[in-house]
C-alpha atoms as a PDB file:
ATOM      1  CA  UNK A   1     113.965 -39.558   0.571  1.00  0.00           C
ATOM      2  CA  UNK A   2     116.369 -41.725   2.291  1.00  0.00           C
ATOM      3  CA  UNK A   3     119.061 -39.162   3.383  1.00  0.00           C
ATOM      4  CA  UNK A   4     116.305 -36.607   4.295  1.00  0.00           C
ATOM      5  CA  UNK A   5     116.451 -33.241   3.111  1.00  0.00           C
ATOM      6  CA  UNK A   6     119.354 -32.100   4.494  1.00  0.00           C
ATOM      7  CA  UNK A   7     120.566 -29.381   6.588  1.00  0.00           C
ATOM      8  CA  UNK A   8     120.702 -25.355   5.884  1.00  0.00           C
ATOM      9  CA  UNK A   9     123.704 -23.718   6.292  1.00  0.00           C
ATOM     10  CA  UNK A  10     125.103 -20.522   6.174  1.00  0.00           C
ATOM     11  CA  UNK A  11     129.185 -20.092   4.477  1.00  0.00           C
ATOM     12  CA  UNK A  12     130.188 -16.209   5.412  1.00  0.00           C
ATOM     13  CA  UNK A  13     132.561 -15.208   2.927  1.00  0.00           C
ATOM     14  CA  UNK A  14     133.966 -11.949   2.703  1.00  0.00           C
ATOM     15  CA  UNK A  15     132.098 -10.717  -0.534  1.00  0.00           C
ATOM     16  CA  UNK A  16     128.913 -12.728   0.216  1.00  0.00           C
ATOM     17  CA  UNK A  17     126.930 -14.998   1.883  1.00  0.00           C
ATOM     18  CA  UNK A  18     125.893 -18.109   0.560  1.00  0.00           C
ATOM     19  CA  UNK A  19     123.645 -20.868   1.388  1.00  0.00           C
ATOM     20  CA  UNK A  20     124.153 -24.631   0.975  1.00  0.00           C
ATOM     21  CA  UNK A  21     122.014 -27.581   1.935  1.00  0.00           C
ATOM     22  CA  UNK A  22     124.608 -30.371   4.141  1.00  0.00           C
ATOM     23  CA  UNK A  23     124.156 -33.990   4.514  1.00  0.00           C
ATOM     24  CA  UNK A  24     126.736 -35.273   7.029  1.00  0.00           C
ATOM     25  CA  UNK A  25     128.975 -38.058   6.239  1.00  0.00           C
ATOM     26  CA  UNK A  26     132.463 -38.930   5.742  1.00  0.00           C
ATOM     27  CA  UNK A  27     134.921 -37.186   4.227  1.00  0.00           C
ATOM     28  CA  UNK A  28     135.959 -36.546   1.572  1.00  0.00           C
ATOM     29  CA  UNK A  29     132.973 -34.309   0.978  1.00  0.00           C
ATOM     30  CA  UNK A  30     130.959 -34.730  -2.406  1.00  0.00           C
ATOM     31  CA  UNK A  31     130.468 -30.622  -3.390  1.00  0.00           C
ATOM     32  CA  UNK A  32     127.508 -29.842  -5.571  1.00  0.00           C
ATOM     33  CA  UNK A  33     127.110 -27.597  -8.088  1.00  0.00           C
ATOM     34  CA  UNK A  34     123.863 -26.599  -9.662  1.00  0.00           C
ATOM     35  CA  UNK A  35     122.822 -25.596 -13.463  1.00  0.00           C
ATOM     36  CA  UNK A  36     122.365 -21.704 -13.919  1.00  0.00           C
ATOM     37  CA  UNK A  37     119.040 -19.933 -12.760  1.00  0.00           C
ATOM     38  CA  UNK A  38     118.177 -22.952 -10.863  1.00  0.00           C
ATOM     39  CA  UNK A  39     119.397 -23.676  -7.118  1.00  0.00           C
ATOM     40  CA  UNK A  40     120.750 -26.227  -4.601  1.00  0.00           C
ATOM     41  CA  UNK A  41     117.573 -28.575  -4.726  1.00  0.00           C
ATOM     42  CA  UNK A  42     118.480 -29.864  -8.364  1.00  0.00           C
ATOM     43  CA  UNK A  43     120.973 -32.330  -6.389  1.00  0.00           C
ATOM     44  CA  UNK A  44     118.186 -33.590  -3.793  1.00  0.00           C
ATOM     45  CA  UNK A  45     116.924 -37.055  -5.701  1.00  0.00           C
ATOM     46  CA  UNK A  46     120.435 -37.947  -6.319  1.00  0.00           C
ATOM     47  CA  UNK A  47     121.405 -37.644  -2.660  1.00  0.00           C
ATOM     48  CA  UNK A  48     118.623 -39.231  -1.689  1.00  0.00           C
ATOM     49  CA  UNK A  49     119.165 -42.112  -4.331  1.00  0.00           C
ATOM     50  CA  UNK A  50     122.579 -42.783  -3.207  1.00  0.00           C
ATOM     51  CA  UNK A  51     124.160 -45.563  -1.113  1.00  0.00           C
ATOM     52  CA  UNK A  52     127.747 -43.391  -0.390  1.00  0.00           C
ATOM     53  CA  UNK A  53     128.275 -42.552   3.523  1.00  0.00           C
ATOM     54  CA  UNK A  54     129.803 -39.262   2.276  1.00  0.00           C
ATOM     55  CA  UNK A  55     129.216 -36.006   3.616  1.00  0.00           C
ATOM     56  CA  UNK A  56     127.393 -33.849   0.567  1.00  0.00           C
ATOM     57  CA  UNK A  57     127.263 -29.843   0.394  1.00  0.00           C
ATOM     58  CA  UNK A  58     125.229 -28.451  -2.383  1.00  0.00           C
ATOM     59  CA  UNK A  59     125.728 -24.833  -2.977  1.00  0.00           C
ATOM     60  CA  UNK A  60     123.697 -22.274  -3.678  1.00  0.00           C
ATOM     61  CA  UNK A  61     125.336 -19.775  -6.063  1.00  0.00           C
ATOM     62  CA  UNK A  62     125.343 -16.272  -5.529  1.00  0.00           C
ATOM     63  CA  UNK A  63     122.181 -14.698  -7.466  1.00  0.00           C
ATOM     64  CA  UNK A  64     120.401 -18.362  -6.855  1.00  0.00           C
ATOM     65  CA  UNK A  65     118.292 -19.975  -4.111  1.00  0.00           C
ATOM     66  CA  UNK A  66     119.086 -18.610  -0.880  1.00  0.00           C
ATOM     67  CA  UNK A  67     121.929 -16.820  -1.023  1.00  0.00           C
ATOM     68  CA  UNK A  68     122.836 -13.587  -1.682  1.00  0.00           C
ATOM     69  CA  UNK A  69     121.786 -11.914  -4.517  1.00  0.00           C
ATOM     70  CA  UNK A  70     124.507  -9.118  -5.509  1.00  0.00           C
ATOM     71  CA  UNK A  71     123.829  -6.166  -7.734  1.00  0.00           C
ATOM     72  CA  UNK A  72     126.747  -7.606  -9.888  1.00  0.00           C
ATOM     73  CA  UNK A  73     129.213 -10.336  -9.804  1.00  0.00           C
ATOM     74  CA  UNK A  74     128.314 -13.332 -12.233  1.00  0.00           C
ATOM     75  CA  UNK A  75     130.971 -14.337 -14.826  1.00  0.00           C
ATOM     76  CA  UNK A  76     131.993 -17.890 -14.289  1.00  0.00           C
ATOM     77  CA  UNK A  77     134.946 -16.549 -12.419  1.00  0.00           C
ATOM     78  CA  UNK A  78     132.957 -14.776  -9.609  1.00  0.00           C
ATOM     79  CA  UNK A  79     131.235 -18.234  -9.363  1.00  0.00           C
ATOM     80  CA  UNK A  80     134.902 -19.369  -9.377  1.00  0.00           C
ATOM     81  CA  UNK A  81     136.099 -17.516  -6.668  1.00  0.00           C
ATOM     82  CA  UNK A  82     132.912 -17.978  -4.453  1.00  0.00           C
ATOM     83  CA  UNK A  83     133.657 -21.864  -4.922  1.00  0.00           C
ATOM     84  CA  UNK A  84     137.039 -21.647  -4.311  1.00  0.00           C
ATOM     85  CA  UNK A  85     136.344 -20.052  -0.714  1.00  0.00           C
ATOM     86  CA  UNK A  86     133.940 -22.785  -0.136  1.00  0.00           C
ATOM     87  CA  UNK A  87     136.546 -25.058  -0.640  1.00  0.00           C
ATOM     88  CA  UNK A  88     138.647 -23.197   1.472  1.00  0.00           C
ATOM     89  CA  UNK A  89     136.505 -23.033   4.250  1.00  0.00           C
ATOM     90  CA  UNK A  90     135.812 -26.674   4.176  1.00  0.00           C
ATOM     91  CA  UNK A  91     139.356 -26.935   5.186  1.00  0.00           C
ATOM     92  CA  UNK A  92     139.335 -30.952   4.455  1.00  0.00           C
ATOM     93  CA  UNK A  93     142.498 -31.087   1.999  1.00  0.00           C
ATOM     94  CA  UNK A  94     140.317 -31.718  -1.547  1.00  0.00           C
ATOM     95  CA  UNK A  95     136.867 -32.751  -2.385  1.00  0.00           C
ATOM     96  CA  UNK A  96     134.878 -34.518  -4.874  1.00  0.00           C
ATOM     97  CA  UNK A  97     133.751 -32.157  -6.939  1.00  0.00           C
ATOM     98  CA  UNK A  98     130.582 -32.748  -8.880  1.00  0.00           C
ATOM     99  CA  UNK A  99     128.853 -29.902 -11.776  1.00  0.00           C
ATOM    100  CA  UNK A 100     125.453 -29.710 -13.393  1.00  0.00           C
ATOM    101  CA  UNK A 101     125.226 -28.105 -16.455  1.00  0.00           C
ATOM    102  CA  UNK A 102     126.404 -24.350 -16.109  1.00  0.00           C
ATOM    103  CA  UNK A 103     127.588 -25.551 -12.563  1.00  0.00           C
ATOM    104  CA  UNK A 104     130.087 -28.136 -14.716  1.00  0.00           C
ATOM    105  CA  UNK A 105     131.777 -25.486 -16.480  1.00  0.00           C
ATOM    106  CA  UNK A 106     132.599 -23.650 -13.214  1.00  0.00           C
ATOM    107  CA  UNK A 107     133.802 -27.277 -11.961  1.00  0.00           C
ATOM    108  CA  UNK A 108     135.911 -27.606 -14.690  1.00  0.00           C
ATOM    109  CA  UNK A 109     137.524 -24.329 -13.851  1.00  0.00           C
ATOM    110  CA  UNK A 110     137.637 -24.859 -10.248  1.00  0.00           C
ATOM    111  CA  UNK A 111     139.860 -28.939 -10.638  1.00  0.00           C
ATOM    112  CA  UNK A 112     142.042 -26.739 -13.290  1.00  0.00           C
ATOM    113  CA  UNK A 113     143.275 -23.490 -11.050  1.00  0.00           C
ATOM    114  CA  UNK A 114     142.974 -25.060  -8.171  1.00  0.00           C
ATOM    115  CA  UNK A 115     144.086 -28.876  -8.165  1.00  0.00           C
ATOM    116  CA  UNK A 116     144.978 -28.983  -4.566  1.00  0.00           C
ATOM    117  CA  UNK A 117     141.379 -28.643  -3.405  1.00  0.00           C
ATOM    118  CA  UNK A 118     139.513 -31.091  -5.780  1.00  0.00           C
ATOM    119  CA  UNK A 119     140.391 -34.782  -5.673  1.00  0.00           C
ATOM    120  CA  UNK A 120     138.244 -36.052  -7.892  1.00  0.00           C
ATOM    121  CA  UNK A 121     135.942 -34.398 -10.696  1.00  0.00           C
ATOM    122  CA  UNK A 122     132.099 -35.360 -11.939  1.00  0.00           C
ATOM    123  CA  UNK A 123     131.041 -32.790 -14.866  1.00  0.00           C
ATOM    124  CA  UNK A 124     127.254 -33.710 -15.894  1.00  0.00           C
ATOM    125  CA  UNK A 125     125.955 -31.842 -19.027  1.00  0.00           C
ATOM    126  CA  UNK A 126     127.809 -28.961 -19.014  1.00  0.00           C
ATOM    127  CA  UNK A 127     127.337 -26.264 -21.356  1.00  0.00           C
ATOM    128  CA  UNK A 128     130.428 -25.706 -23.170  1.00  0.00           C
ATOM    129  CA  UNK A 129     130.331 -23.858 -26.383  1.00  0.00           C
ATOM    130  CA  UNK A 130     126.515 -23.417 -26.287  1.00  0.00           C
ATOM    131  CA  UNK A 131     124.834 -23.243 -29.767  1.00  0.00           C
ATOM    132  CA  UNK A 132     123.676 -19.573 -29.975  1.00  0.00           C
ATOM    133  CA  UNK A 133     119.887 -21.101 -30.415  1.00  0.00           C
ATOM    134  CA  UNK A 134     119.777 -22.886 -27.575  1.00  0.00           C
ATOM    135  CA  UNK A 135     121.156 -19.668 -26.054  1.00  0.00           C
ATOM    136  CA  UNK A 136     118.432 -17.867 -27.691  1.00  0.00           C
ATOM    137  CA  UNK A 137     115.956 -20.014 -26.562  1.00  0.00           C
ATOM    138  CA  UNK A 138     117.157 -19.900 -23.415  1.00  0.00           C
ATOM    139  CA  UNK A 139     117.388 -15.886 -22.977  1.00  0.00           C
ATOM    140  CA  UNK A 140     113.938 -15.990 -24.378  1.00  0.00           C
ATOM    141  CA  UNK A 141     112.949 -18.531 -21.731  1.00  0.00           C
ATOM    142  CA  UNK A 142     114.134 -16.050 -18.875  1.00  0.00           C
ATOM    143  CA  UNK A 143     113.309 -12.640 -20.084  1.00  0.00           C
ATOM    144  CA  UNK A 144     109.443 -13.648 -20.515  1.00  0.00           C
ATOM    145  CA  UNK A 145     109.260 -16.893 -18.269  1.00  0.00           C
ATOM    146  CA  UNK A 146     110.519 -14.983 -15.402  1.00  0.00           C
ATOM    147  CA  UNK A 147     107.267 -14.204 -13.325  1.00  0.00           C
ATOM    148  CA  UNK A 148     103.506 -15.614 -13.573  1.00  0.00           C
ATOM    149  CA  UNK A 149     100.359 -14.610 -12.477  1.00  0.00           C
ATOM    150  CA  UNK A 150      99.698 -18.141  -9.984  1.00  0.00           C
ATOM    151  CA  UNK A 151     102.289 -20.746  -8.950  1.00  0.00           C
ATOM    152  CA  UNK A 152      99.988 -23.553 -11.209  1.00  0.00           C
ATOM    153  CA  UNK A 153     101.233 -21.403 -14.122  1.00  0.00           C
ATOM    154  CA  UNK A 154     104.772 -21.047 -13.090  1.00  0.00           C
ATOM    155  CA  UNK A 155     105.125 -24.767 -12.446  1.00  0.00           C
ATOM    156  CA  UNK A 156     103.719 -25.730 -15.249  1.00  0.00           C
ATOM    157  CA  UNK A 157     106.313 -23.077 -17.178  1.00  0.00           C
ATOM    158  CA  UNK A 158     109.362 -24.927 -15.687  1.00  0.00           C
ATOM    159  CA  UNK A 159     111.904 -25.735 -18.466  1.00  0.00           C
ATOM    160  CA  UNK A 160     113.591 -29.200 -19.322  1.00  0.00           C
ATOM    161  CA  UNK A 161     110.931 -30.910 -17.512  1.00  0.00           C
ATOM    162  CA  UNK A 162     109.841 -33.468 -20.101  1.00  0.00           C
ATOM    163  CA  UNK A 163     111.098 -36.459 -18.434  1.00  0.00           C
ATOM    164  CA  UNK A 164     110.478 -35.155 -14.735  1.00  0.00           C
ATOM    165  CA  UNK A 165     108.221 -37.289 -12.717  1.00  0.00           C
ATOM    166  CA  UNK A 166     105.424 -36.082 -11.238  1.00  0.00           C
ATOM    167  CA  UNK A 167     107.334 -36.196  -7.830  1.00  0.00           C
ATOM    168  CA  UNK A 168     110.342 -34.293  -9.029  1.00  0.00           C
ATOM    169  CA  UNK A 169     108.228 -31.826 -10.260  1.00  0.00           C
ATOM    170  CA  UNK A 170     105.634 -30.713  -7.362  1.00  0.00           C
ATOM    171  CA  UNK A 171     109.689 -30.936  -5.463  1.00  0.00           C
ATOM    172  CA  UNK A 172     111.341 -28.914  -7.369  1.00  0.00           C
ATOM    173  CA  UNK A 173     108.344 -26.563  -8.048  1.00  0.00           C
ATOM    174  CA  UNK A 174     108.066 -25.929  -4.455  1.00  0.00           C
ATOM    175  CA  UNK A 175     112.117 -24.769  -4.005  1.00  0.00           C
ATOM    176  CA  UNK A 176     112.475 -23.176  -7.807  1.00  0.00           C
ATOM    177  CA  UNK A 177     109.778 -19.932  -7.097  1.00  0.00           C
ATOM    178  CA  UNK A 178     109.093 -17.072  -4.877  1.00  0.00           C
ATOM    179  CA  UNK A 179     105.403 -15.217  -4.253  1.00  0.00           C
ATOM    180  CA  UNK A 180     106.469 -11.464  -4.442  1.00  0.00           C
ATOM    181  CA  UNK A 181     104.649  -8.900  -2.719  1.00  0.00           C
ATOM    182  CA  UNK A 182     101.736  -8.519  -5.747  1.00  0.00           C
ATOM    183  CA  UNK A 183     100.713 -12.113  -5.368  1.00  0.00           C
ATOM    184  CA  UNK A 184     102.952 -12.985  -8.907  1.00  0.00           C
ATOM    185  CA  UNK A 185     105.468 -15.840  -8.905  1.00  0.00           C
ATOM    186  CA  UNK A 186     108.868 -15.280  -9.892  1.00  0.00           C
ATOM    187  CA  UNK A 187     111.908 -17.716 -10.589  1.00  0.00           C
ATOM    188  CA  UNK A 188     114.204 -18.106  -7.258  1.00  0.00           C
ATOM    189  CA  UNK A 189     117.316 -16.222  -8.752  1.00  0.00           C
ATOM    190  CA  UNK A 190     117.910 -12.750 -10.067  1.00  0.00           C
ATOM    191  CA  UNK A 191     117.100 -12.266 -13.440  1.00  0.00           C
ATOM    192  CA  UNK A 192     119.928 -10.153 -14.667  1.00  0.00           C
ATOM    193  CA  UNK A 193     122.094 -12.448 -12.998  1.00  0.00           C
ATOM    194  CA  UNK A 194     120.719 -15.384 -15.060  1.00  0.00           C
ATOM    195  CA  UNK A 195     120.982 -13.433 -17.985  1.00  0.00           C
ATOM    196  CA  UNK A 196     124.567 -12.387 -17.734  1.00  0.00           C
ATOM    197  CA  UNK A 197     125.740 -15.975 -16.893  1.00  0.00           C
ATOM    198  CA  UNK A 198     123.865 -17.954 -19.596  1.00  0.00           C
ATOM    199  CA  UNK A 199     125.608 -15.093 -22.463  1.00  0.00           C
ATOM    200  CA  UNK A 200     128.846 -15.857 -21.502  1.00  0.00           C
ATOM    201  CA  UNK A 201     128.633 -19.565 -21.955  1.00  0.00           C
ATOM    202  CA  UNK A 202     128.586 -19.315 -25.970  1.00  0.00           C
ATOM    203  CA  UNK A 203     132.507 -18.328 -25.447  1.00  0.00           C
ATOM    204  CA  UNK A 204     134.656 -20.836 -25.841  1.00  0.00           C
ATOM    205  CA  UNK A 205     136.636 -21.929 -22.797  1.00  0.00           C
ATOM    206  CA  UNK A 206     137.934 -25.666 -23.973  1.00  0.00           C
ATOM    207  CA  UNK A 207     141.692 -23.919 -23.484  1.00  0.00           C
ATOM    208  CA  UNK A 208     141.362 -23.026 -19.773  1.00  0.00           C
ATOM    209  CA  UNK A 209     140.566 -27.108 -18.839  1.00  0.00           C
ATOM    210  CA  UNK A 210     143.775 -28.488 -17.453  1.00  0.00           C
ATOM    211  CA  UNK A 211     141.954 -31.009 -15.431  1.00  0.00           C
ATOM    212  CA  UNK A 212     144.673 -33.689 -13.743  1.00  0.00           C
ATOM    213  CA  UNK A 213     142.449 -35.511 -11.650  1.00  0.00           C
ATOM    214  CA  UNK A 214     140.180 -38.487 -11.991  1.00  0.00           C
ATOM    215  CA  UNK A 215     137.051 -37.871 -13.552  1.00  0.00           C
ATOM    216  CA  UNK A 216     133.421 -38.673 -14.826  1.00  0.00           C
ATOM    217  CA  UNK A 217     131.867 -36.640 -17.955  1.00  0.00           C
ATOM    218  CA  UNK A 218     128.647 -37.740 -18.391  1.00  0.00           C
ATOM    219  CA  UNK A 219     125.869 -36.594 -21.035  1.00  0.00           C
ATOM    220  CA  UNK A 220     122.023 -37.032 -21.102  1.00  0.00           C
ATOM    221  CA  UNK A 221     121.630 -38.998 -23.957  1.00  0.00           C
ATOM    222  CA  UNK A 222     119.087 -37.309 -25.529  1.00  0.00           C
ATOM    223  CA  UNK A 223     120.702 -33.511 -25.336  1.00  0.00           C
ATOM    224  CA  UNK A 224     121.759 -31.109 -27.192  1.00  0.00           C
ATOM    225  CA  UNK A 225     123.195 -28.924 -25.205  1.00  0.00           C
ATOM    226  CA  UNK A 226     126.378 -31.128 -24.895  1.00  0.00           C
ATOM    227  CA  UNK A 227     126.129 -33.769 -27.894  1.00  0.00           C
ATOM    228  CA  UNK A 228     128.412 -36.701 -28.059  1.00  0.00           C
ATOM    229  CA  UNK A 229     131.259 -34.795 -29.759  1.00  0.00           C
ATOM    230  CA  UNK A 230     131.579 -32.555 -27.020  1.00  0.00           C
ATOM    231  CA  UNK A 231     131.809 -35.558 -24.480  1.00  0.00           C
ATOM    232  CA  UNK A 232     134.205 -37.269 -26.684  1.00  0.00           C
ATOM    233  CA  UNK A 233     136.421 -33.823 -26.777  1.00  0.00           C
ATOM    234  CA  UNK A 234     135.659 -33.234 -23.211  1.00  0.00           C
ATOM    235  CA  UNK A 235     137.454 -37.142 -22.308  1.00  0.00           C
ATOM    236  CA  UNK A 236     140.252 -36.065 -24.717  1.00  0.00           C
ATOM    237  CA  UNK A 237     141.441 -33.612 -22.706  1.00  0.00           C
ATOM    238  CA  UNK A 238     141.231 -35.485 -19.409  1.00  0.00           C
ATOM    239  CA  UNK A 239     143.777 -38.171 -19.188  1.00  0.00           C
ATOM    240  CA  UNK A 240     141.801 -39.970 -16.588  1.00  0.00           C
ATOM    241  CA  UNK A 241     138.381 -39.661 -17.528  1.00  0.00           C
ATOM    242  CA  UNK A 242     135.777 -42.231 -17.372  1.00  0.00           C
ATOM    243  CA  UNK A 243     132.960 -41.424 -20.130  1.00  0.00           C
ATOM    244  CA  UNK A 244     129.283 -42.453 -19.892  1.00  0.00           C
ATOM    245  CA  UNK A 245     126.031 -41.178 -21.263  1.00  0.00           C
ATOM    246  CA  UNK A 246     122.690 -41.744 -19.466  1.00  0.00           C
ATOM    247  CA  UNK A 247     119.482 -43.254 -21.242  1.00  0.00           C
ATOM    248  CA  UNK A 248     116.429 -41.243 -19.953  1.00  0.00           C
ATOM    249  CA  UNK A 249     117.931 -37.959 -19.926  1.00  0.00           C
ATOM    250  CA  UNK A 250     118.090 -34.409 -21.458  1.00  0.00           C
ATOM    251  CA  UNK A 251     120.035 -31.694 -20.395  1.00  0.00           C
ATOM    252  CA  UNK A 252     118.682 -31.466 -16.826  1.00  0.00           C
ATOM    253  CA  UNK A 253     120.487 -35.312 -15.935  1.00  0.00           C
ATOM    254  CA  UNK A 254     120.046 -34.140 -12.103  1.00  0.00           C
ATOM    255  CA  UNK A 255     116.383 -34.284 -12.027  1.00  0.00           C
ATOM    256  CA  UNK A 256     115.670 -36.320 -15.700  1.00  0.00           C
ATOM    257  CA  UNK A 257     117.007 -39.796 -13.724  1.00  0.00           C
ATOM    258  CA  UNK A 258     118.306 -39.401 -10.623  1.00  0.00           C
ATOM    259  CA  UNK A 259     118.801 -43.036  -9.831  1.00  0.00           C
ATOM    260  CA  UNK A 260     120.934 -43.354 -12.547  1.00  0.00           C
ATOM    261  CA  UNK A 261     123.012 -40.532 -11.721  1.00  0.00           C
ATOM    262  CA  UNK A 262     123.553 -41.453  -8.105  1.00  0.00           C
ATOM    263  CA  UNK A 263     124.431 -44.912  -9.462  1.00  0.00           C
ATOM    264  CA  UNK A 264     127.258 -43.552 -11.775  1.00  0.00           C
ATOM    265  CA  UNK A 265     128.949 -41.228  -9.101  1.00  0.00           C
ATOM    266  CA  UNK A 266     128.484 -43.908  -6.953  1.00  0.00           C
ATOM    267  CA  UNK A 267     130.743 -46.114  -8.664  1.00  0.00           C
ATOM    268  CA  UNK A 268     132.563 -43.500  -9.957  1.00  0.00           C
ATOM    269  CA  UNK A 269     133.674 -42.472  -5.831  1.00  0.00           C
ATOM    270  CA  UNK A 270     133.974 -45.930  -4.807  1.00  0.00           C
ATOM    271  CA  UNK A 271     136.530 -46.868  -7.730  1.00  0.00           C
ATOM    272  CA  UNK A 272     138.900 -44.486  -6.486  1.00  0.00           C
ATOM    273  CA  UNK A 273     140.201 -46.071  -3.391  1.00  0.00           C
ATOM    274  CA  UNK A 274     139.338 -49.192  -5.324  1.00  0.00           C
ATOM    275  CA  UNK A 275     142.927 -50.951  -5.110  1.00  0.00           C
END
């Protein structure tokens, strides 16, 4: 990948710890968020695909990847908060601010209570008022596709995969599971933690956006998880919001096309010191 992988990092905040993987560049900073019970490495292909000089930080969310994993502590607001400090501790002014699904909805949150820190917004896929059977499926998905008997079996588990290549999958198999101490596989995030988050995102939070800043809402083409209505009452609420749907995708738009992505927050950065 043309960047590399990127550099570990450690952000000490006073309720937790949490890891992030840093490319250095310029500022302003492009800040990553990643899709519930998944981690940091969902942003990897897109960073390597694009051609900004920017400095990206992907996070990984408490619960998720490296980071701590709390007893409790995972409404969208704790995310909130824990992103917020991030910010914070950046201490660059604002960032651009970019979401994957479940990791969208917190960005929306973040650009509306805290305006100061985010100069720019990119919301991909978010899941805003989640049809109770895709949450279903979902909770289904992580209550018995939590832990496997080999890694070949875990991989081949992996959800919203369908239009992965077989790159992006041995990748992302490699950073998405952990061997615990009986020789089983398990999912790289804390179960109950996944499970809290993902019932909360059936509640409707449409009045708390209050985004001011430019932004990009972009859908897979092909999901359901956030269909064209919602995009079209996602830009509604946005006065400065650039729309755009990507052709190869699902729900997972990080990892479904990549190049695509890149190219669209590409542009999307550039065009706003465009003249």
């Amino acid at each position: 990948m043309a960047r590399g992988p990127g550099v570990s990092i450690d952000i000490d905040l006073d309720r937790v710890r949490l890891h992030a993987i840093d490319w250095p560049g310029c500022d302003p900073p492009i800040v990553l968020l990643h899709p519930n019970r998944t981690n940091a490495r969902v942003w990897d292909f897109v960073v390597a695909h694009s051609t900004l000089s920017n400095r990206f930080l992907a996070i990984d969310h408490r619960g998720h990847g490296e980071s701590d994993w709390p007893a409790t502590g995972y409404t969208l607001d704790d995310y909130l908060t824990d992103d917020i400090a991030v910010l914070e501790w950046l201490d660059v002014g604002s960032v651009v601010l970019a979401g994957a699904a479940t990791g969208g909805n917190i960005a929306l949150l973040l650009a509306s209570e805290r305006p100061d820190l985010v100069a720019a917004l990119a919301v991909l896929d978010p899941g805003l008022s989640l049809d109770p059977a895709i949450h279903a499926e979902v909770q289904e998905q992580i209550e018995h596709g939590y832990t496997y008997p080999t890694f070949e079996e875990a991989r081949a588990a992996m959800p919203f995969t369908d239009l992965w290549t077989t790159s992006m999958r041995a990748f992302y198999a490699s950073q998405a599971f952990r061997q615990l101490e009986d020789g089983s596989w398990a999912g790289r995030y804390l179960k109950a933690a996944a499970q809290e988050t993902e019932a909360l995102l059936e509640e409707d939070m449409w009045d708390r956006i209050r985004v001011s800043c430019p932004t990009l809402a972009v859908r897979g083409a092909r999901s359901a998880v956030f269909d064209r209505d919602k995009l079209v009452r996602l830009g509604s609420l946005i006065n400065d919001c650039v729309l755009a749907e990507i052709p190869r995708a699902d729900h997972r738009v990080t990892q479904d096309n990549p190049a695509v992505v890149a190219a669209l927050l590409d542009g999307f950065v550039r065009s706003l010191s465009a003249p």
